[in-house]
N, C-alpha and C. Protein backbone atom coordinates (compact mmCIF):
# COMPACT_ATOMS: atom_id res chain seq x y z
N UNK A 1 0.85 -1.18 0.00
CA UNK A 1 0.00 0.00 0.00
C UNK A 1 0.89 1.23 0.00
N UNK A 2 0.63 2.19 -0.75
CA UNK A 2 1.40 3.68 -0.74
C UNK A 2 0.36 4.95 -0.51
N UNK A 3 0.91 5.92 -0.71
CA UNK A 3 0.14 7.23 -0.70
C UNK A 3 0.19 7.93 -1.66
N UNK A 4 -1.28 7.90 -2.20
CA UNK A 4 -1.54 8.20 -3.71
C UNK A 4 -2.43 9.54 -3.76
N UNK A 5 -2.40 10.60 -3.52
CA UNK A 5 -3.24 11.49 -3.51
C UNK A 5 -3.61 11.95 -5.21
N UNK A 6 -4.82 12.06 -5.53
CA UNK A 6 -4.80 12.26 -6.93
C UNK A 6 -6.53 13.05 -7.39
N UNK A 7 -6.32 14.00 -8.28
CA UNK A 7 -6.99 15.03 -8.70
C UNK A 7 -7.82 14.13 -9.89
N UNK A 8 -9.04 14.51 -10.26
CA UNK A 8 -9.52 13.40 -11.43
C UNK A 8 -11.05 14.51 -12.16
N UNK A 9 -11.24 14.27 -13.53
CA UNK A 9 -12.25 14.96 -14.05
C UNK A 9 -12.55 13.71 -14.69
N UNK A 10 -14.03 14.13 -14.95
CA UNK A 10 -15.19 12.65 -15.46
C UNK A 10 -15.52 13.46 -16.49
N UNK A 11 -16.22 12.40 -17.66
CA UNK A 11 -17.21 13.04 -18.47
C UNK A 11 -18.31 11.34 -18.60
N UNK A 12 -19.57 11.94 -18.72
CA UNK A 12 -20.48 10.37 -18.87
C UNK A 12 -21.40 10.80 -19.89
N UNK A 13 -21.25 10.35 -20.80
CA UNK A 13 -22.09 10.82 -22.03
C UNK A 13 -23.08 9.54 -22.32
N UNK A 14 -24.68 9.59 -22.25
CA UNK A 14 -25.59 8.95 -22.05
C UNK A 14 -25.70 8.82 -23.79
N UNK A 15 -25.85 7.40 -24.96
CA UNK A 15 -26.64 7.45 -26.15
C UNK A 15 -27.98 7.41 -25.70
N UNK A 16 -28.85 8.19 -27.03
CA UNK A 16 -30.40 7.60 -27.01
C UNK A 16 -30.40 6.02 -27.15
N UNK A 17 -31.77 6.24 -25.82
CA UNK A 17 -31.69 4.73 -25.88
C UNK A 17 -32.23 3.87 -27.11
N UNK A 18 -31.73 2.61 -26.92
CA UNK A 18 -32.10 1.93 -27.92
C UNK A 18 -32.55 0.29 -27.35
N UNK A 19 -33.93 0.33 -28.34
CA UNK A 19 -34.91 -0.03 -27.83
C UNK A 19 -35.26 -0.12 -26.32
N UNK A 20 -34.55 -1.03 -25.47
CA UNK A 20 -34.38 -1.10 -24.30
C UNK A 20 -33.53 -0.42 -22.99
N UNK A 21 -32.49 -0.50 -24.13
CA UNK A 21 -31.06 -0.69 -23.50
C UNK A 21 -30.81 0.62 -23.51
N UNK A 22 -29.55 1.10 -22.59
CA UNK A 22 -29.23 2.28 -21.88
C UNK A 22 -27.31 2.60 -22.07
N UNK A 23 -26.96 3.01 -23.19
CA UNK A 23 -25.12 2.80 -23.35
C UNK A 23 -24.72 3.82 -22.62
N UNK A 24 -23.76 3.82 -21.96
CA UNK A 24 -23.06 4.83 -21.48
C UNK A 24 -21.53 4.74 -21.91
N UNK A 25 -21.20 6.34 -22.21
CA UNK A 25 -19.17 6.22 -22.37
C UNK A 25 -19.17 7.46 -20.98
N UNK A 26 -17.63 6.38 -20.80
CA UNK A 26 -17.02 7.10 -19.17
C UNK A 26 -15.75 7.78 -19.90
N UNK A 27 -15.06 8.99 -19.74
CA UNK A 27 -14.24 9.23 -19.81
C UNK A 27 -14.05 9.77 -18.79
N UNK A 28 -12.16 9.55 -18.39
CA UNK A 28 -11.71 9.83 -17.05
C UNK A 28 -10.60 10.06 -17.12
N UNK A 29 -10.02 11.36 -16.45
CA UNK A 29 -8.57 11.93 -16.96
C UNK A 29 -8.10 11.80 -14.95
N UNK A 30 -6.96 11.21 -14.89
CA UNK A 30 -6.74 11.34 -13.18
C UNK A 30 -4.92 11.85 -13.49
N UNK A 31 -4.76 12.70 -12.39
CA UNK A 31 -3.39 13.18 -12.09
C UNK A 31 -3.15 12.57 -10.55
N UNK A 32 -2.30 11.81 -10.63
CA UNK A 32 -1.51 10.99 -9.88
C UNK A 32 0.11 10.81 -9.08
N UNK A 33 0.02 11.84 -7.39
CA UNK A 33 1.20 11.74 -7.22
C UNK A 33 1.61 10.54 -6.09
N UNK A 34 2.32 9.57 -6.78
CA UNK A 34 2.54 8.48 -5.81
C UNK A 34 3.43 8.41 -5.02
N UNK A 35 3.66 8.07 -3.76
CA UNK A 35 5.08 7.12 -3.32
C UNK A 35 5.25 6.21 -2.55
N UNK A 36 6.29 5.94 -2.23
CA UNK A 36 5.82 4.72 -1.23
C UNK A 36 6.02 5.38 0.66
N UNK A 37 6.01 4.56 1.36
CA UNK A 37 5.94 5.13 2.52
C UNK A 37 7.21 5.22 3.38
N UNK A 38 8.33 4.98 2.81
CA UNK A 38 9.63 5.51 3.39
C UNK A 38 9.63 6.73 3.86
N UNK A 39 9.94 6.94 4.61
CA UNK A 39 10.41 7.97 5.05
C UNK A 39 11.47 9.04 3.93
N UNK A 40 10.97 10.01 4.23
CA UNK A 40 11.92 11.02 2.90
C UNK A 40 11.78 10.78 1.24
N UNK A 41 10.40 9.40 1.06
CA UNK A 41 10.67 9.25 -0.31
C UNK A 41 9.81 9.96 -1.59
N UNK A 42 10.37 10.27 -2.54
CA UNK A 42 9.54 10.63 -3.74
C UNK A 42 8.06 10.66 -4.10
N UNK A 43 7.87 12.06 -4.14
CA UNK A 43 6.63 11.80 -5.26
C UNK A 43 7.00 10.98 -6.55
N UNK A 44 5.93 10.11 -7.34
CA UNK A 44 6.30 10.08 -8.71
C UNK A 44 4.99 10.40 -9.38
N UNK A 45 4.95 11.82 -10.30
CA UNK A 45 3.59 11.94 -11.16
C UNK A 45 3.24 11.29 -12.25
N UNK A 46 1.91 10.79 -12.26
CA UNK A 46 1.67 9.95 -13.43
C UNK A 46 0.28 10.27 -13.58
N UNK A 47 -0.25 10.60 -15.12
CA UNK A 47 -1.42 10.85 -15.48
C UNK A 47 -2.08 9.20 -16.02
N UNK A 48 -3.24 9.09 -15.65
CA UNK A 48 -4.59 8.18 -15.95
C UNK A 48 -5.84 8.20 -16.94
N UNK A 49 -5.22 7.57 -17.92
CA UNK A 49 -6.57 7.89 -18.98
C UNK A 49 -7.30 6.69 -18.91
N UNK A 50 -8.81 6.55 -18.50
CA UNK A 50 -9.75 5.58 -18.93
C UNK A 50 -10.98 5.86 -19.51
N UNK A 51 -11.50 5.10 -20.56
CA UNK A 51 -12.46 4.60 -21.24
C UNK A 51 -13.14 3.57 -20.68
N UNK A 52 -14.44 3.85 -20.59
CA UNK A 52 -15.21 2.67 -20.38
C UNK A 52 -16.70 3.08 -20.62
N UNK A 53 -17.33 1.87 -21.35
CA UNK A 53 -18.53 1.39 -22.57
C UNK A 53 -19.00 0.78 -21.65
N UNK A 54 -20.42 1.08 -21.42
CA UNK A 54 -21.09 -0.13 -20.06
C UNK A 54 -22.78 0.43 -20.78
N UNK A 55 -23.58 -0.58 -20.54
CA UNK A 55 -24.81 -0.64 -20.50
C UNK A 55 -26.24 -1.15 -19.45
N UNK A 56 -27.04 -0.87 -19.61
CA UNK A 56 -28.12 -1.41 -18.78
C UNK A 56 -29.52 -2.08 -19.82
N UNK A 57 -29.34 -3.31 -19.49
CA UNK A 57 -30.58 -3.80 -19.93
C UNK A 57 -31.53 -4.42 -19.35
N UNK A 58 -32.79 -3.82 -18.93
CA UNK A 58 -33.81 -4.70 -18.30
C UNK A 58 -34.27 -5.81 -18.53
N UNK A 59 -34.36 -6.98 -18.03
CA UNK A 59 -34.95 -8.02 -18.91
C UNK A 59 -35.95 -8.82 -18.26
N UNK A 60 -36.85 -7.95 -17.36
CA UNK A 60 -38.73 -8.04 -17.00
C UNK A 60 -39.49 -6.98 -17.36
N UNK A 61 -38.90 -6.04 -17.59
CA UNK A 61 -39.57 -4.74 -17.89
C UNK A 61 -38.72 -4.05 -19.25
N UNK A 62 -39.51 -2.79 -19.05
CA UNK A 62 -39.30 -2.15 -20.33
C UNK A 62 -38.43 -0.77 -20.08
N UNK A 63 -38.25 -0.97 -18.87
CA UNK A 63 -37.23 0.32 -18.04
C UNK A 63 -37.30 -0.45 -17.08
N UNK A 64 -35.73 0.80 -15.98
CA UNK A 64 -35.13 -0.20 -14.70
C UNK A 64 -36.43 0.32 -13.86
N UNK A 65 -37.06 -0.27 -13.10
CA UNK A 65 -37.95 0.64 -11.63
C UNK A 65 -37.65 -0.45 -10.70
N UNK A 66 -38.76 -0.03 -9.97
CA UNK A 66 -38.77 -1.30 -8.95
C UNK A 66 -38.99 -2.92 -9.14
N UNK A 67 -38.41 -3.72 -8.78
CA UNK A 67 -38.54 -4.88 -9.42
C UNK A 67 -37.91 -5.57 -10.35
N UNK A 68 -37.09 -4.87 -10.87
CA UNK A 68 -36.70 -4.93 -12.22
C UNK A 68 -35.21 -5.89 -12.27
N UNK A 69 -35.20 -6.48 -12.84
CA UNK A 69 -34.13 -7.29 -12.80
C UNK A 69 -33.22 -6.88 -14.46
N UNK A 70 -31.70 -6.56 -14.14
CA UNK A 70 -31.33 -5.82 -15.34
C UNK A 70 -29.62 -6.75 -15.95
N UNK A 71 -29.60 -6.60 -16.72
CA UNK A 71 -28.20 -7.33 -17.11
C UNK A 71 -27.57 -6.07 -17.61
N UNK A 72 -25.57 -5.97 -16.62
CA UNK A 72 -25.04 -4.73 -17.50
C UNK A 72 -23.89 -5.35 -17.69
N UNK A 73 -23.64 -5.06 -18.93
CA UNK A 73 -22.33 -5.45 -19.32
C UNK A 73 -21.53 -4.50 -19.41
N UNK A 74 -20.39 -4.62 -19.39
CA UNK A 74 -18.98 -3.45 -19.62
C UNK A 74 -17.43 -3.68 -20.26
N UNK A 75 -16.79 -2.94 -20.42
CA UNK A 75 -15.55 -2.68 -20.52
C UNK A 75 -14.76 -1.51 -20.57
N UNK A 76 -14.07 -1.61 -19.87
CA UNK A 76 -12.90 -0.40 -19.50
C UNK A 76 -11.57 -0.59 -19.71
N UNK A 77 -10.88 0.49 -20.50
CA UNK A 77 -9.04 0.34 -20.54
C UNK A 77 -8.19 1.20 -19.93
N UNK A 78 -7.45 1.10 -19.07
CA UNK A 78 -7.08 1.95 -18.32
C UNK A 78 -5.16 2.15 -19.49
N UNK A 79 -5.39 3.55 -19.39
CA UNK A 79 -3.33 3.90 -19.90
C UNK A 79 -2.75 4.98 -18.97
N UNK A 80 -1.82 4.88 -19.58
CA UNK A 80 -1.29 5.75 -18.35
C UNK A 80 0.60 6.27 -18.84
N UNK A 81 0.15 6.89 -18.39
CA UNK A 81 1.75 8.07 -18.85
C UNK A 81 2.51 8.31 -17.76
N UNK A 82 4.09 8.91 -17.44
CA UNK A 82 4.82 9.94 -17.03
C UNK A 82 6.14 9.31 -17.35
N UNK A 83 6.94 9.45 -16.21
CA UNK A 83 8.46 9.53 -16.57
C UNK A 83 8.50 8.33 -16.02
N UNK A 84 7.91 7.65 -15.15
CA UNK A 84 8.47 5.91 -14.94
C UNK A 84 7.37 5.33 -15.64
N UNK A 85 7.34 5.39 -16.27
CA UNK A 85 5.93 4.78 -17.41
C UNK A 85 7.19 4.72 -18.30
N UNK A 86 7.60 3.68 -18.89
CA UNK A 86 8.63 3.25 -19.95
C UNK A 86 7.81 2.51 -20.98
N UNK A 87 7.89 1.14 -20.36
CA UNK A 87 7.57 0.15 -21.23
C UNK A 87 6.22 -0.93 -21.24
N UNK A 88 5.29 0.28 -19.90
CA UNK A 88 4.06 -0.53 -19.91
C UNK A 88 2.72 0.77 -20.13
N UNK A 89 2.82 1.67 -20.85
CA UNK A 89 1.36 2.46 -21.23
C UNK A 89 0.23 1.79 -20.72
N UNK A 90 -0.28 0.55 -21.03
CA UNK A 90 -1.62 -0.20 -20.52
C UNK A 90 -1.80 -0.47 -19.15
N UNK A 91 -2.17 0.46 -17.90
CA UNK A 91 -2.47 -0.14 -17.25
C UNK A 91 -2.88 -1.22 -17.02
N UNK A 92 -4.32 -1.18 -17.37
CA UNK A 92 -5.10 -2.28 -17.34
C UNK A 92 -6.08 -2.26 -18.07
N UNK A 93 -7.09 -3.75 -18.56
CA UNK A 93 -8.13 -3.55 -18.86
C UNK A 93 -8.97 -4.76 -18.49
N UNK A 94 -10.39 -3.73 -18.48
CA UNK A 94 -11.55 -4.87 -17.33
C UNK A 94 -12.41 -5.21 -18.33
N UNK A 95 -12.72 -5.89 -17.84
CA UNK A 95 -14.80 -6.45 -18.41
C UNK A 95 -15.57 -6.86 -16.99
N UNK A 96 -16.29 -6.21 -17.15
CA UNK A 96 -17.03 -6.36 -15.70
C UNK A 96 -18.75 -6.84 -16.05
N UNK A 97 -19.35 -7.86 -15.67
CA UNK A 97 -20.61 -8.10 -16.32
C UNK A 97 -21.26 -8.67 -15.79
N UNK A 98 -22.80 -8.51 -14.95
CA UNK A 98 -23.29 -8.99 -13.96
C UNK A 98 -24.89 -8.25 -14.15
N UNK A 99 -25.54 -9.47 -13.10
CA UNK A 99 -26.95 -8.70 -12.84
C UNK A 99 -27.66 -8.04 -11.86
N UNK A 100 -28.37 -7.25 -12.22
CA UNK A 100 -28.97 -6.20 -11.04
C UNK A 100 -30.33 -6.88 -10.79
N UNK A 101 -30.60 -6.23 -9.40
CA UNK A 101 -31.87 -6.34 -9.19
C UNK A 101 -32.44 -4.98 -8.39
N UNK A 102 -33.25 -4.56 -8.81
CA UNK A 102 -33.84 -3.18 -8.07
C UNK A 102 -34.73 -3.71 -7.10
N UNK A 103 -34.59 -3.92 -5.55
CA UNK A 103 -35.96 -4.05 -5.27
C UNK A 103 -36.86 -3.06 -4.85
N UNK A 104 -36.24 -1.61 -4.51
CA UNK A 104 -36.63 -0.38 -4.75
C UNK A 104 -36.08 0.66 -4.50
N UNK A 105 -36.68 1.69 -4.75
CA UNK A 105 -36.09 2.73 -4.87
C UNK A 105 -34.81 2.95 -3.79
N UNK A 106 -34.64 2.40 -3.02
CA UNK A 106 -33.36 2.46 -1.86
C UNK A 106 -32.63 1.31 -2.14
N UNK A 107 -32.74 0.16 -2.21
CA UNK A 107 -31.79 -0.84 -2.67
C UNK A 107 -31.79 -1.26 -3.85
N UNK A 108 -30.41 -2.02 -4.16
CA UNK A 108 -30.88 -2.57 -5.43
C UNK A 108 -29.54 -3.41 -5.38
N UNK A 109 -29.36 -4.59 -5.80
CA UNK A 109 -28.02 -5.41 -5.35
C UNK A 109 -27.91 -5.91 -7.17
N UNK A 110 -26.66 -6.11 -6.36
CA UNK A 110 -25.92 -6.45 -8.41
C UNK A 110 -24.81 -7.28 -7.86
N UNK A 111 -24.43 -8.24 -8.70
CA UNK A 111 -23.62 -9.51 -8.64
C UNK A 111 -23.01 -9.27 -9.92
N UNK A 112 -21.70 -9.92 -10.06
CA UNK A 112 -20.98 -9.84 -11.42
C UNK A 112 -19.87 -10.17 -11.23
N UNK A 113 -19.43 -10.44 -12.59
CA UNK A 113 -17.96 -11.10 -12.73
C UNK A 113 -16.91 -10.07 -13.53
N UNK A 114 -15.41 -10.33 -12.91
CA UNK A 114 -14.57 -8.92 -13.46
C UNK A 114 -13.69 -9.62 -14.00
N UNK A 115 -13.37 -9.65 -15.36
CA UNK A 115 -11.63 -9.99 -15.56
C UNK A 115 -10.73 -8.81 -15.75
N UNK A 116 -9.92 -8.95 -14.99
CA UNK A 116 -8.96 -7.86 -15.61
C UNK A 116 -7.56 -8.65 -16.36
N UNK A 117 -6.89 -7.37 -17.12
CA UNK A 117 -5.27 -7.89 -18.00
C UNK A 117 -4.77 -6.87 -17.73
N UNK A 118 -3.68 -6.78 -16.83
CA UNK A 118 -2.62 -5.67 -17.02
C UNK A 118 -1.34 -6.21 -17.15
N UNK A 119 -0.58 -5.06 -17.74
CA UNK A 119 0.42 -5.11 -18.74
C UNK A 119 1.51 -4.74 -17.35
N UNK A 120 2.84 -5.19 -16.66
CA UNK A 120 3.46 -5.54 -15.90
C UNK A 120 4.76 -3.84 -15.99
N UNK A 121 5.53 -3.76 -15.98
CA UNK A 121 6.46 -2.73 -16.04
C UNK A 121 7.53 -2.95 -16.97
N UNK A 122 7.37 -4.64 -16.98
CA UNK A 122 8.21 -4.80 -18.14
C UNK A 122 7.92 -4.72 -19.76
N UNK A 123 6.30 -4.11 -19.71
CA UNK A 123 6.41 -4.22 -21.11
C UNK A 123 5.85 -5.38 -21.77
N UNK A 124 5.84 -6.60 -21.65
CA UNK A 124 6.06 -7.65 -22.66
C UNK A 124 5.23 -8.97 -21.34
N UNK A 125 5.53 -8.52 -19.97
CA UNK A 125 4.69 -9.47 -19.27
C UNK A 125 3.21 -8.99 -18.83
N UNK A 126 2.10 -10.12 -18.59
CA UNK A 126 0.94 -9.45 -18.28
C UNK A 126 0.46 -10.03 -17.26
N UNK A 127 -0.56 -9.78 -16.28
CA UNK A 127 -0.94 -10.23 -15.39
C UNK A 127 -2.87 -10.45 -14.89
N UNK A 128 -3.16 -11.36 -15.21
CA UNK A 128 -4.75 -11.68 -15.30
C UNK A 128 -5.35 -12.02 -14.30
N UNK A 129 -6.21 -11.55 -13.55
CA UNK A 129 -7.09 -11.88 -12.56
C UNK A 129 -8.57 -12.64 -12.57
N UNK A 130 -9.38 -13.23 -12.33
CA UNK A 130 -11.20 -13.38 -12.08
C UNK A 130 -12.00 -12.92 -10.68
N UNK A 131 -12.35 -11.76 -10.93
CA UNK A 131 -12.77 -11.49 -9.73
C UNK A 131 -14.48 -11.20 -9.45
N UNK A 132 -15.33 -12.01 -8.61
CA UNK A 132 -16.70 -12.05 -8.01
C UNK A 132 -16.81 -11.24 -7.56
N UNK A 133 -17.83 -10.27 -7.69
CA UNK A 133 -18.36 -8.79 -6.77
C UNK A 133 -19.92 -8.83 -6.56
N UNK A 134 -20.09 -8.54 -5.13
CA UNK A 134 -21.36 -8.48 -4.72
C UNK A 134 -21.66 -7.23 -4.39
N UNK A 135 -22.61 -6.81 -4.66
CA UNK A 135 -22.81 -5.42 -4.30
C UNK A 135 -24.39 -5.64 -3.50
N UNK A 136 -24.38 -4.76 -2.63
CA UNK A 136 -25.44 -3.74 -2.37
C UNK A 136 -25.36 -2.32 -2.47
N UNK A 137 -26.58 -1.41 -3.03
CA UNK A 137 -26.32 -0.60 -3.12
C UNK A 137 -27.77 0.35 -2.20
N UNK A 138 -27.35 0.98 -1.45
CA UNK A 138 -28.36 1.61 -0.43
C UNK A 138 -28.48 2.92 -0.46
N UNK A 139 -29.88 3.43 -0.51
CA UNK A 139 -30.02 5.01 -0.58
C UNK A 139 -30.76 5.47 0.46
N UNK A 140 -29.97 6.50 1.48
CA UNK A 140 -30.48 6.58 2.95
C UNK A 140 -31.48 7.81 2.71
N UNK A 141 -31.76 8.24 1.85
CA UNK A 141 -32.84 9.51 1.44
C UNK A 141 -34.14 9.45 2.52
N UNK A 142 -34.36 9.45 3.35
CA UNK A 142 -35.49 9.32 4.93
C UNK A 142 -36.57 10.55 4.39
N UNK A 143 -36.20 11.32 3.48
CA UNK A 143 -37.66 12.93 3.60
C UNK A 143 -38.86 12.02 2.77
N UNK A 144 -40.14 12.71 3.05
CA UNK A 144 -40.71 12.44 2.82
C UNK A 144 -41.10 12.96 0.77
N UNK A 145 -42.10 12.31 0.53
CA UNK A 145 -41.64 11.88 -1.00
C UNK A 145 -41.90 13.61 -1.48
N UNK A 146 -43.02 14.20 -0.46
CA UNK A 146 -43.45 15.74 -1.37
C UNK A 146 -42.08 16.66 -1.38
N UNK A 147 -40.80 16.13 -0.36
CA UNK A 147 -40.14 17.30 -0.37
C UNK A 147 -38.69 16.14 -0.79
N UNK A 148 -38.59 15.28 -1.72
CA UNK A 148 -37.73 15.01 -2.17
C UNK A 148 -37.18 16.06 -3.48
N UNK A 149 -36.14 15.29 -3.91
CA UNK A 149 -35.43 16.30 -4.90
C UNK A 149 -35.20 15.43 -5.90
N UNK A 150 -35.21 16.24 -7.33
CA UNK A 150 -35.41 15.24 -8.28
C UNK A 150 -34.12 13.95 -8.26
N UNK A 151 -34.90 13.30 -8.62
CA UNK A 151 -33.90 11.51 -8.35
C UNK A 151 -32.46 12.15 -9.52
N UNK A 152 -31.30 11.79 -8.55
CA UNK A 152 -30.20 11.58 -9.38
C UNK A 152 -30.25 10.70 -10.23
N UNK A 153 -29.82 10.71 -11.49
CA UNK A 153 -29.19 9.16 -12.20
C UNK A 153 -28.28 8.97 -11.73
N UNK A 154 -28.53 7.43 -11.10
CA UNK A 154 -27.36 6.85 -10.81
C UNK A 154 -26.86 5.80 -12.03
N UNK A 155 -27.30 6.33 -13.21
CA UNK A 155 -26.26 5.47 -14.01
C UNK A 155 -27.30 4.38 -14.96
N UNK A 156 -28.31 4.19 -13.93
CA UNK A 156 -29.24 3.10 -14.82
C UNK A 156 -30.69 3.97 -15.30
């Protein structure tokens, strides 16, 4: 583990939907000063570019609401630049793909599977993971419904 303090801008650009389904592109620019935890040691700056293509598809209904059980698929590539960035640009890259379930407006749990591939420091070696994720996802919003505020998108 090190100490990574780092600055980051998003962009999430929603397509019209189609028929069902809901595409989203992530773009993500992060500035990154790392080091490790020695005593007296170095920053090292490194900038973070990712892409990532993810969708939502309902598949009991005709939109996500309550009830709704949804399949999202994804992928993301992470690159990455500075002065110890030699011979591996590719961070990493994921596919993340799993199903939701809304059971309402405050919860909604999603299960899914992640592979990632990242590209090592040397360049030429890579390193592959399979990783299971369970989620819950909880919205503590307690006011009553006349003095709520319009619902964020959270994405679906």
């Amino acid at each position: 583990m090190s100490y990574e303090p780092r600055i980051w801008h998003q962009w999430l650009l929603k397509m019209p939907t189609m028929y069902n389904m809901k595409i989203y592109h992530q773009f993500r620019f992060e500035h990154r000063w790392k080091r490790d935890n020695s005593v007296g040691s170095e920053h090292d700056y490194t900038d973070r570019f990712r892409y990532k293509i993810f969708a939502y598809i309902p598949l009991n209904s005709k939109e996500i609401k309550e009830k709704t059980l949804f399949f999202s698929p994804s992928a993301e590539i992470f690159m990455h630049s500075g002065e110890s960035i030699v011979a591996n640009p590719m961070e990493d890259f994921r596919t993340y793909n799993g199903f939701g379930y809304v059971l309402n407006n405050n919860i909604t749990f999603f299960v899914g599977h992640m592979y990632t591939l990242g590209q090592k420091s040397s360049g030429y070696e890579y390193k592959a993971s399979h990783i299971l994720r369970f989620n819950v996802f909880i919205g503590l919003d307690t006011r009553k419904i006349k003095d709520l505020l319009p619902r964020i998108n959270l994405g679906y």
